[in-house]
N, C-alpha and C. Protein backbone atom coordinates (compact mmCIF):
# COMPACT_ATOMS: atom_id res chain seq x y z
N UNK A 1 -38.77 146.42 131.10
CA UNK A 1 -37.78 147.05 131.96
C UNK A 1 -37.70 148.51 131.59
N UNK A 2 -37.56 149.19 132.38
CA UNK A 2 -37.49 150.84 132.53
C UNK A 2 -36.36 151.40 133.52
N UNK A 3 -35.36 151.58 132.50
CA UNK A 3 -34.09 152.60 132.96
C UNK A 3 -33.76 153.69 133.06
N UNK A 4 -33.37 154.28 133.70
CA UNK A 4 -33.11 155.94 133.56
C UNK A 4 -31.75 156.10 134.03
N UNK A 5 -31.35 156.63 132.61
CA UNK A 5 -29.33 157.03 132.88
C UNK A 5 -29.28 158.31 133.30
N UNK A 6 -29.09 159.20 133.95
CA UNK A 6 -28.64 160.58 134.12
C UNK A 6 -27.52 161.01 134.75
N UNK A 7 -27.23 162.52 134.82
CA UNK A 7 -25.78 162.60 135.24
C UNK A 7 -25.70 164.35 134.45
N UNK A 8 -25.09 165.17 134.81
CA UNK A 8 -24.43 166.05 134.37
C UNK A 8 -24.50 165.97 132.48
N UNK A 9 -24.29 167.02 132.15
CA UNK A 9 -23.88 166.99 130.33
C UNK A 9 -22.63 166.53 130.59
N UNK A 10 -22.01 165.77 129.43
CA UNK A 10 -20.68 165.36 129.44
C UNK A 10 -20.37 163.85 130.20
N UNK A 11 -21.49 163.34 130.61
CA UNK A 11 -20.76 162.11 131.39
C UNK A 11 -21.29 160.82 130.43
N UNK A 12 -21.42 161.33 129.18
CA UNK A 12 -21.74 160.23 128.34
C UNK A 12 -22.99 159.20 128.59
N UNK A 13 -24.27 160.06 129.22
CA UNK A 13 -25.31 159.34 129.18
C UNK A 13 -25.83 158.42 127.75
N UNK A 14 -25.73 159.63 126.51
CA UNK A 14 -26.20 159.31 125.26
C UNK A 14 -25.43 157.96 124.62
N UNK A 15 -24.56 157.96 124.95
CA UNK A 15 -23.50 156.52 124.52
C UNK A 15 -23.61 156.01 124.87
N UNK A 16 -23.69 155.66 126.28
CA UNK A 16 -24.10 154.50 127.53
C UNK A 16 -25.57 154.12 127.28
N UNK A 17 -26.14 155.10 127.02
CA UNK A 17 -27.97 154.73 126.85
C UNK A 17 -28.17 153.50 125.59
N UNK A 18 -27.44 154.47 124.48
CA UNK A 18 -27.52 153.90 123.03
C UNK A 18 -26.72 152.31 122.95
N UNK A 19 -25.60 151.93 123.67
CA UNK A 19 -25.11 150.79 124.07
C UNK A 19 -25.95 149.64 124.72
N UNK A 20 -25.99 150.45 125.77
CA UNK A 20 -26.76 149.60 126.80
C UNK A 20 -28.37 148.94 126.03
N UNK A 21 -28.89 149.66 125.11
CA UNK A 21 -30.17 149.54 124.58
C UNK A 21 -29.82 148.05 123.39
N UNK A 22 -28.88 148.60 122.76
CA UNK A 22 -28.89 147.44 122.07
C UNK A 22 -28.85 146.00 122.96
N UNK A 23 -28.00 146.20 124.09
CA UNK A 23 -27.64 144.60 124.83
C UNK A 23 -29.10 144.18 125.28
N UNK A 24 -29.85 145.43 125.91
CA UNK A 24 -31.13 144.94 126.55
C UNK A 24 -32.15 144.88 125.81
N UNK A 25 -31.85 145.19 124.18
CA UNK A 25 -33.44 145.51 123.41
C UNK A 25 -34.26 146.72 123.38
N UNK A 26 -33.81 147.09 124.15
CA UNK A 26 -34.49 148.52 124.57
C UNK A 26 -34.56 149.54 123.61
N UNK A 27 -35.39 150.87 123.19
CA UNK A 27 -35.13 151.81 123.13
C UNK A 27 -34.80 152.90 123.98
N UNK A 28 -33.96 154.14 123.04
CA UNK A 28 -33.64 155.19 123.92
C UNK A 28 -34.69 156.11 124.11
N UNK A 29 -34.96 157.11 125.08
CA UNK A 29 -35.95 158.17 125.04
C UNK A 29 -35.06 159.18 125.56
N UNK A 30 -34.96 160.00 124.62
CA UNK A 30 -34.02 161.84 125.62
C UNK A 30 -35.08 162.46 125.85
N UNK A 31 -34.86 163.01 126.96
CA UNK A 31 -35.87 163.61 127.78
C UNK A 31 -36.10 165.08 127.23
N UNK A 32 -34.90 165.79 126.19
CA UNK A 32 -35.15 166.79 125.52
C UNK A 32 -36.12 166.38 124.05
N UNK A 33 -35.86 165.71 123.69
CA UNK A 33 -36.43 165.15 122.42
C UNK A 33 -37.36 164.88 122.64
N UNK A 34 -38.37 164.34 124.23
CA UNK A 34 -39.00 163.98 124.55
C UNK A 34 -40.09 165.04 124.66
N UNK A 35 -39.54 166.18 125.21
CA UNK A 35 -40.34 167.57 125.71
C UNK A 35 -40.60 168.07 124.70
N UNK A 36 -39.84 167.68 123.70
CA UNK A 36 -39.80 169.23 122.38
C UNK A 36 -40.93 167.90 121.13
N UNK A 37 -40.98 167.00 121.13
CA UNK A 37 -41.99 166.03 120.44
C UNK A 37 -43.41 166.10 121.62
N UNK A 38 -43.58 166.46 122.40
CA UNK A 38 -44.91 166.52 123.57
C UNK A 38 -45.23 167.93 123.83
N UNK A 39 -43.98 168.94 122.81
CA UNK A 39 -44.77 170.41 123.18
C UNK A 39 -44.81 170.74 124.91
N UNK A 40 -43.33 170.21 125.55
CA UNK A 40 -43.63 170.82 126.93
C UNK A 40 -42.77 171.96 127.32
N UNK A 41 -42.48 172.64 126.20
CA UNK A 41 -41.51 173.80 126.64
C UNK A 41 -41.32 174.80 125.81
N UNK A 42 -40.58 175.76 125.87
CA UNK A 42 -40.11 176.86 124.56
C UNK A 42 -39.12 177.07 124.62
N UNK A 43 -38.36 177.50 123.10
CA UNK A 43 -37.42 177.96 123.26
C UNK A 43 -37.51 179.33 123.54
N UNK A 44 -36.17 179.76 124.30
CA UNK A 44 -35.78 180.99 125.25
C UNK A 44 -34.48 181.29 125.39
N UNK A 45 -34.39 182.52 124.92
CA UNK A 45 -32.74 182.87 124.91
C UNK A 45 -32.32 183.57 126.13
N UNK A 46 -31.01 182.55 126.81
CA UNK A 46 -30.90 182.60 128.04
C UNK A 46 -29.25 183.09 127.49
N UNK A 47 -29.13 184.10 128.28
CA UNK A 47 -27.70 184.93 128.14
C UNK A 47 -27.08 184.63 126.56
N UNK A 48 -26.31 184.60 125.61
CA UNK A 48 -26.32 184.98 124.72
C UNK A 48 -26.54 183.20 123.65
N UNK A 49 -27.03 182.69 124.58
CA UNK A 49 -27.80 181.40 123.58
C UNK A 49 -29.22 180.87 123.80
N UNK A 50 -29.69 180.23 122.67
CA UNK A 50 -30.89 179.46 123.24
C UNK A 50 -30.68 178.28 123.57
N UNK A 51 -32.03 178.36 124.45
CA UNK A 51 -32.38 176.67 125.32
C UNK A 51 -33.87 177.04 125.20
N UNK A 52 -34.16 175.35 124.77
CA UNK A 52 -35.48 174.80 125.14
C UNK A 52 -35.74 174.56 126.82
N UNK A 53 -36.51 174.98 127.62
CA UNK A 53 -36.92 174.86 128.48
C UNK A 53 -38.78 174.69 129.17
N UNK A 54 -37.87 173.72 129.62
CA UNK A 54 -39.19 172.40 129.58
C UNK A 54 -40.01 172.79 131.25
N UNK A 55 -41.58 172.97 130.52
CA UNK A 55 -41.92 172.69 131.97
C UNK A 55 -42.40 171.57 132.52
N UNK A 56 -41.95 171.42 134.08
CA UNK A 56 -41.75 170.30 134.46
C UNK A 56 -42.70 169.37 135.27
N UNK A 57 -43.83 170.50 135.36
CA UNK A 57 -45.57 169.80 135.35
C UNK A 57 -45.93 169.29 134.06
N UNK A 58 -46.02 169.82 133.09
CA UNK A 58 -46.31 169.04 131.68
C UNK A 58 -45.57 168.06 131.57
N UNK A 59 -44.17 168.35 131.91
CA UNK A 59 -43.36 166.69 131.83
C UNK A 59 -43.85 165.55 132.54
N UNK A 60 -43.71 166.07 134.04
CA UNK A 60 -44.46 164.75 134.97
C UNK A 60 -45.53 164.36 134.55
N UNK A 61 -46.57 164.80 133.47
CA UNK A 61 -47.93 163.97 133.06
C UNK A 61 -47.56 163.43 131.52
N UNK A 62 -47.25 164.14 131.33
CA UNK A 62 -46.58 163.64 129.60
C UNK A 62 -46.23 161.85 129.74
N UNK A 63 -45.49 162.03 131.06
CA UNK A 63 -44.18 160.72 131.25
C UNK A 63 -45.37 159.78 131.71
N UNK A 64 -45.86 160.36 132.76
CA UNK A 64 -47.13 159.63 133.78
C UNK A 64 -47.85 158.65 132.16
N UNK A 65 -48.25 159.64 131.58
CA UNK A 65 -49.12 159.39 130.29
C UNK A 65 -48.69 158.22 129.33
N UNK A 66 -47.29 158.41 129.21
CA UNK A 66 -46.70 157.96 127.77
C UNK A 66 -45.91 157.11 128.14
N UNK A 67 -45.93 156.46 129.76
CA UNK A 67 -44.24 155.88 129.92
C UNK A 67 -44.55 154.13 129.71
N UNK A 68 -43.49 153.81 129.14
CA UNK A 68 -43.01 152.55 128.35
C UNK A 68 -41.65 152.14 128.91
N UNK A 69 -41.36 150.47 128.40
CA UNK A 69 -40.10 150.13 128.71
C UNK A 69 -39.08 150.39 127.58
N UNK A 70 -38.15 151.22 128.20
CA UNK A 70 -37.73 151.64 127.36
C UNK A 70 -36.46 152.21 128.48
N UNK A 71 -35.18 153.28 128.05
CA UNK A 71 -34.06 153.63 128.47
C UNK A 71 -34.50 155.08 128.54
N UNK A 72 -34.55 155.71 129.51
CA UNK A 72 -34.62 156.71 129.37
C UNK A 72 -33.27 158.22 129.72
N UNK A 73 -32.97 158.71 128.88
CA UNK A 73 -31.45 159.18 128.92
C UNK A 73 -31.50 160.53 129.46
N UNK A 74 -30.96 161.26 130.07
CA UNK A 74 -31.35 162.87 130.01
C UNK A 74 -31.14 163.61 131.43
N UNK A 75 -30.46 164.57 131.80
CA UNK A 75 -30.58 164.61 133.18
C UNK A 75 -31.84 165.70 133.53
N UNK A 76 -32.79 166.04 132.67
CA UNK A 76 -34.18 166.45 133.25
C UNK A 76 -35.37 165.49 133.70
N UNK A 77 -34.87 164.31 133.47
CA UNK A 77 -35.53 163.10 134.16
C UNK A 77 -35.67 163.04 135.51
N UNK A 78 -34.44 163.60 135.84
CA UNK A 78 -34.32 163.53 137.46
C UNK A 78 -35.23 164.43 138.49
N UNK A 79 -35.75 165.75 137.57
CA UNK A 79 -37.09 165.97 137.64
C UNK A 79 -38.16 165.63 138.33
N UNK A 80 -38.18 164.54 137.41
CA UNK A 80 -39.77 163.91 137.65
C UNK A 80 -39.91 163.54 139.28
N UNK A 81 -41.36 163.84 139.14
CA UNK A 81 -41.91 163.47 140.79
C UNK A 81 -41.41 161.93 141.34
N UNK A 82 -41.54 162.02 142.50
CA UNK A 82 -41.38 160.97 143.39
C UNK A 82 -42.29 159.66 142.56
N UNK A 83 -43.64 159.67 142.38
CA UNK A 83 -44.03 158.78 141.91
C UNK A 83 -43.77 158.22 140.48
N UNK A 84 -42.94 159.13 139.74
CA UNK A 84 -42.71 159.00 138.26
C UNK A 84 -41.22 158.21 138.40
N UNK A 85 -40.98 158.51 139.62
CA UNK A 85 -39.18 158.57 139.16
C UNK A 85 -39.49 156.90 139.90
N UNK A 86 -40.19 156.67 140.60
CA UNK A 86 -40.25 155.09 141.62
C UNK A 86 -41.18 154.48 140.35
N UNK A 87 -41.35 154.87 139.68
CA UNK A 87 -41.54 153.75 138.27
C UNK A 87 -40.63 153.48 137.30
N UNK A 88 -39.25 153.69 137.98
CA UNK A 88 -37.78 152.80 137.36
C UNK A 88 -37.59 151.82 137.69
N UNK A 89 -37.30 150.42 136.98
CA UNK A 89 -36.82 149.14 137.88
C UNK A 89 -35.18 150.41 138.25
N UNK A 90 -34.72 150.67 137.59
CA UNK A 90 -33.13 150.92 137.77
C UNK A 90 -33.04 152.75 137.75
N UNK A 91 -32.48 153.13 138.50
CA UNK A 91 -31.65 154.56 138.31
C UNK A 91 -30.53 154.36 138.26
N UNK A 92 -29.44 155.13 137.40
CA UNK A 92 -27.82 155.12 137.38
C UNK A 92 -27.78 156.62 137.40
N UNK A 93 -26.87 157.31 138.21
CA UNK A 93 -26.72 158.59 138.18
C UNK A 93 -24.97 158.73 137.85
N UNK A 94 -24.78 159.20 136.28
CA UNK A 94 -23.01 158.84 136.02
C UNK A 94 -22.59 160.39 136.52
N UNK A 95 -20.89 159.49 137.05
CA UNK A 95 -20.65 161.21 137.53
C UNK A 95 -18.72 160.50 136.71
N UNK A 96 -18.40 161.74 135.96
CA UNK A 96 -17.13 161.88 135.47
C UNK A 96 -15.93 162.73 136.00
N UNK A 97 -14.87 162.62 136.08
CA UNK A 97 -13.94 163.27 136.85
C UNK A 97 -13.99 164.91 135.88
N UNK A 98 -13.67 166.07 136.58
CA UNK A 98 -13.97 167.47 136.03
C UNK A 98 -12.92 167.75 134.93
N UNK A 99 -12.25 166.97 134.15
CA UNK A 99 -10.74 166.95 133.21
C UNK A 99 -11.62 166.12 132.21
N UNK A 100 -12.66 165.36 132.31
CA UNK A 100 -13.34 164.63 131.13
C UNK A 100 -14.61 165.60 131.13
N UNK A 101 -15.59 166.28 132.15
CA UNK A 101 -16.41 167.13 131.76
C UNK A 101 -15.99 168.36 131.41
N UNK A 102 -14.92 168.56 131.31
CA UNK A 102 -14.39 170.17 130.39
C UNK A 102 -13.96 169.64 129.48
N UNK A 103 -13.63 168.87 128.95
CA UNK A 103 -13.04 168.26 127.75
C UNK A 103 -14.17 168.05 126.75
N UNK A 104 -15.10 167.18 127.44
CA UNK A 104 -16.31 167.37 126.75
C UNK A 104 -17.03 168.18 126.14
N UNK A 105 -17.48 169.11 126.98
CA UNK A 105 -18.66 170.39 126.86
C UNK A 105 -17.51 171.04 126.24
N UNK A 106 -16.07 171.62 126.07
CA UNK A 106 -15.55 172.42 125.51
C UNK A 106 -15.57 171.91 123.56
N UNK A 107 -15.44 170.72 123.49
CA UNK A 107 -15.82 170.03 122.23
C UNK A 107 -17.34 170.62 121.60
N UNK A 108 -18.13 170.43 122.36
CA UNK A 108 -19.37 170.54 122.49
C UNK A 108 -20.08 172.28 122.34
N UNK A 109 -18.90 172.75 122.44
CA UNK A 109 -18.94 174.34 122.15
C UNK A 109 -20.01 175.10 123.73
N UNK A 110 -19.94 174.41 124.78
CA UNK A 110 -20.62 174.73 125.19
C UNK A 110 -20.21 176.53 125.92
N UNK A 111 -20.99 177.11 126.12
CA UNK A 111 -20.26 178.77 126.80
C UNK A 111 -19.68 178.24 128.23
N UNK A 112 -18.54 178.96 128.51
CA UNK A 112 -18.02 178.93 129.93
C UNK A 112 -18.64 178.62 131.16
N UNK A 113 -19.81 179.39 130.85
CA UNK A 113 -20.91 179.73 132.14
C UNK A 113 -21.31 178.26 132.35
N UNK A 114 -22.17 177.44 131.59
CA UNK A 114 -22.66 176.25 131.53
C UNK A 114 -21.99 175.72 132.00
N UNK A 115 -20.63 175.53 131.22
CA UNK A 115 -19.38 174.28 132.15
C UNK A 115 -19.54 174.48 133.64
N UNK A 116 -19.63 175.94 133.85
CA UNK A 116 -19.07 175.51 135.62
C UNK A 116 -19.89 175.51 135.88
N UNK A 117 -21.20 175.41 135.54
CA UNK A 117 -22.41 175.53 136.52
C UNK A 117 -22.77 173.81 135.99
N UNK A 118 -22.35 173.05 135.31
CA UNK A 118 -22.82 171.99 135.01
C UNK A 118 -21.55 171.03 136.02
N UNK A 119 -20.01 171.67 136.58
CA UNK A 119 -19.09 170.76 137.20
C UNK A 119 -19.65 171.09 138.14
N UNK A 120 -20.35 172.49 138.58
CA UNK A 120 -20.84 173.15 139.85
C UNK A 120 -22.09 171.72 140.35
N UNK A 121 -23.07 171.64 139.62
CA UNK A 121 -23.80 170.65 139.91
C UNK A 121 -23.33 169.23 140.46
N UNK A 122 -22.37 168.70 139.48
CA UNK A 122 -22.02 167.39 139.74
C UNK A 122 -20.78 167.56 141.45
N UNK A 123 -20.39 168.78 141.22
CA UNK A 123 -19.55 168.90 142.80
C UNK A 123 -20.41 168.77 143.82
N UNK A 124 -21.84 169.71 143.68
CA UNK A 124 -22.40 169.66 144.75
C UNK A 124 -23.58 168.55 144.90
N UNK A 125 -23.43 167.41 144.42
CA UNK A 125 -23.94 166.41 144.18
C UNK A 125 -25.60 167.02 144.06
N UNK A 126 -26.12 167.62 143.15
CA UNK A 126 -27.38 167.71 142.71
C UNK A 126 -28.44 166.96 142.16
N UNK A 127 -27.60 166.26 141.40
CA UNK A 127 -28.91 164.87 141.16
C UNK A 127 -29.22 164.05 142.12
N UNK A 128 -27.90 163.55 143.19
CA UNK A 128 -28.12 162.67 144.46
C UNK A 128 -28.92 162.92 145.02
N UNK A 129 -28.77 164.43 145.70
CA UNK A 129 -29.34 165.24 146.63
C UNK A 129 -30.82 165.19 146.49
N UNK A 130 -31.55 165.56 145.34
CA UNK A 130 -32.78 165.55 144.68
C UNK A 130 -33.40 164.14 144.62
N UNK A 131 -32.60 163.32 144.34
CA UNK A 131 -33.39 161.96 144.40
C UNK A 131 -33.57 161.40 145.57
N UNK A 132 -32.45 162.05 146.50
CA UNK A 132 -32.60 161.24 147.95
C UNK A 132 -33.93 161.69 148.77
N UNK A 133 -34.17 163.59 148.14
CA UNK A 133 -34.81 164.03 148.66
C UNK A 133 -36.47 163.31 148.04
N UNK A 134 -36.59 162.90 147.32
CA UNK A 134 -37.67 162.30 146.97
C UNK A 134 -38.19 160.60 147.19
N UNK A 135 -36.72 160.23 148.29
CA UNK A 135 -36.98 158.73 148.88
C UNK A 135 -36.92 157.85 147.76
N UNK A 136 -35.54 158.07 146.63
CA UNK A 136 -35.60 157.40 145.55
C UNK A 136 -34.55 156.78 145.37
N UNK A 137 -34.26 155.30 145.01
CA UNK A 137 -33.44 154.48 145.13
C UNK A 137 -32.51 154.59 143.88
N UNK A 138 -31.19 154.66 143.85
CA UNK A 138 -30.12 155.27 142.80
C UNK A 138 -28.94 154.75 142.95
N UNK A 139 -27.95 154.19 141.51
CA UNK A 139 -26.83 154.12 142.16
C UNK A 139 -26.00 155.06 141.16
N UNK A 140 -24.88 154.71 141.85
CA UNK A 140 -23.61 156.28 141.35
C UNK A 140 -22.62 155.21 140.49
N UNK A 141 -22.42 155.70 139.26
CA UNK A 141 -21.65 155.01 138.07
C UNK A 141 -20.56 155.93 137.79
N UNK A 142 -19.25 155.63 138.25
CA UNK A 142 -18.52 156.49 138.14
C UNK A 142 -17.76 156.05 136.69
N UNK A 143 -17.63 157.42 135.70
CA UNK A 143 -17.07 156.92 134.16
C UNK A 143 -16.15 157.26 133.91
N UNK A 144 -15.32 157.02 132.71
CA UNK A 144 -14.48 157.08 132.73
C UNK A 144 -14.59 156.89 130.47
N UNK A 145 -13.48 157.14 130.29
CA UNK A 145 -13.28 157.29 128.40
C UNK A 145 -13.39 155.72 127.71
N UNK A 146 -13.58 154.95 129.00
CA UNK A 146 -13.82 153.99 128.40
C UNK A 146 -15.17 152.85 127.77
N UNK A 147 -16.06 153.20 126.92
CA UNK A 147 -16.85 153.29 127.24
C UNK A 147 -17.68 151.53 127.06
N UNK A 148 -16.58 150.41 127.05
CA UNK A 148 -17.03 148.78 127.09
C UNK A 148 -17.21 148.88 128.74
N UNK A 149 -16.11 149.77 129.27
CA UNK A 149 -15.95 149.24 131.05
C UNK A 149 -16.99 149.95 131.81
N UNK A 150 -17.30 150.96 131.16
CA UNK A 150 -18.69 151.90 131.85
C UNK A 150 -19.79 151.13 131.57
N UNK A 151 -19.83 150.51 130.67
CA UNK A 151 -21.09 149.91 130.06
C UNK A 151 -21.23 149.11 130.88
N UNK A 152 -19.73 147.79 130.76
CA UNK A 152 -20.33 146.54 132.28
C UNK A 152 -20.35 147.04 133.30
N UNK A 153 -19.69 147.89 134.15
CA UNK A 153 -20.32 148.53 135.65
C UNK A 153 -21.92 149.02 135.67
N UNK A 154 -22.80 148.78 134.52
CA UNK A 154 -24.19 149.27 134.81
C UNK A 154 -24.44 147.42 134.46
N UNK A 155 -23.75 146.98 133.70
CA UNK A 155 -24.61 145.71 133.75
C UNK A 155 -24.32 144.72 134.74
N UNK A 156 -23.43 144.94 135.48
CA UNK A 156 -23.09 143.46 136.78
C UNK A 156 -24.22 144.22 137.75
N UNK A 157 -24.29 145.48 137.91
CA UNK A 157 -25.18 146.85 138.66
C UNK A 157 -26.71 145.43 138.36
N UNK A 158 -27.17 145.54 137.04
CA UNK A 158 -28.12 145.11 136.71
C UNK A 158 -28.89 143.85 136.88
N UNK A 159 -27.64 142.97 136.73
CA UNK A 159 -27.29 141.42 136.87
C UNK A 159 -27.77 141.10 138.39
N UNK A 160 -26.50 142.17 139.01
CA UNK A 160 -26.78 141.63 140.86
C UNK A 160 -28.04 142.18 141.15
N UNK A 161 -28.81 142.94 140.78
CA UNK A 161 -29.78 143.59 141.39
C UNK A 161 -31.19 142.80 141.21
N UNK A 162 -30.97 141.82 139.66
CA UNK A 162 -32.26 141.09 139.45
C UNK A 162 -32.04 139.90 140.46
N UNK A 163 -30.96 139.40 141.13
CA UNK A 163 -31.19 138.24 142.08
C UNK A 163 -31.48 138.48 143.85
């Protein structure tokens, strides 16, 4: 089985991934950890911090290359080509109310700019938009601080979907 959690920073992919893996056996794969162990990017200092930034032709063959069952966590997943991304049994795309993603990323030290361009994304539904545009089947996990009840809304998700 091959999952892919994504969603905005802050909507608790990494917890949900790391949960969910134990129930299913699975391992996790972050799609940053992923790029920066496959050499698909550099770091680059973008306004007064760095980011690794991944390119996203080396990714699509990297994944093409290397992909396994496994959880895959990260919202540069969403990325991947049409044919990479239709080699998920499952997509979950989590989206959190904007009072838990500033709460978050402000923990997280993230700069101002990021926050709103990361609530900016999830407002203007950017991951949807992108997957729909690639004829890719997804569902929307809406979260919340709780993270046993987020967990079963991906697994009844999972349950109903294998019958």
């Amino acid at each position: 089985m091959n999952i892919l959690i994504t969603g905005v920073p802050g909507t608790g992919k990494s917890e949900i991934s790391k949960e969910l893996a134990k129930k299913l056996k699975l391992k996790v794969i972050n799609d940053k950890e992923f790029a920066k162990k496959n050499n698909l990017g550099k770091e680059k200092k973008i306004d007064s911090s760095k980011e690794y930034v991944v390119n996203l032709r080396k990714l699509n063959t990297c994944f093409k290359n290397k992909k396994e069952d496994a959880i895959y966590e990260g919202h540069l997943w969403s990325e991947l080509s049409k044919e990479n991304l239709n080699s998920f049994d499952y997509i979950f795309i989590l989206k959190a109310s904007k009072k838990i993603l500033l709460e978050r990323q402000k923990k997280r030290k993230y700069p101002e700019i990021k926050i709103v361009e990361n609530i900016f994304c999830q407002d203007i539904n950017y991951i949807p938009e992108l997957l729909k545009e690639k004829s890719t089947s997804f569902k929307i996990i809406k979260v919340d601080n709780n993270l046993k009840e987020n967990l079963s809304k991906i697994m009844v998700k999972i349950k109903w979907l294998e019958h």
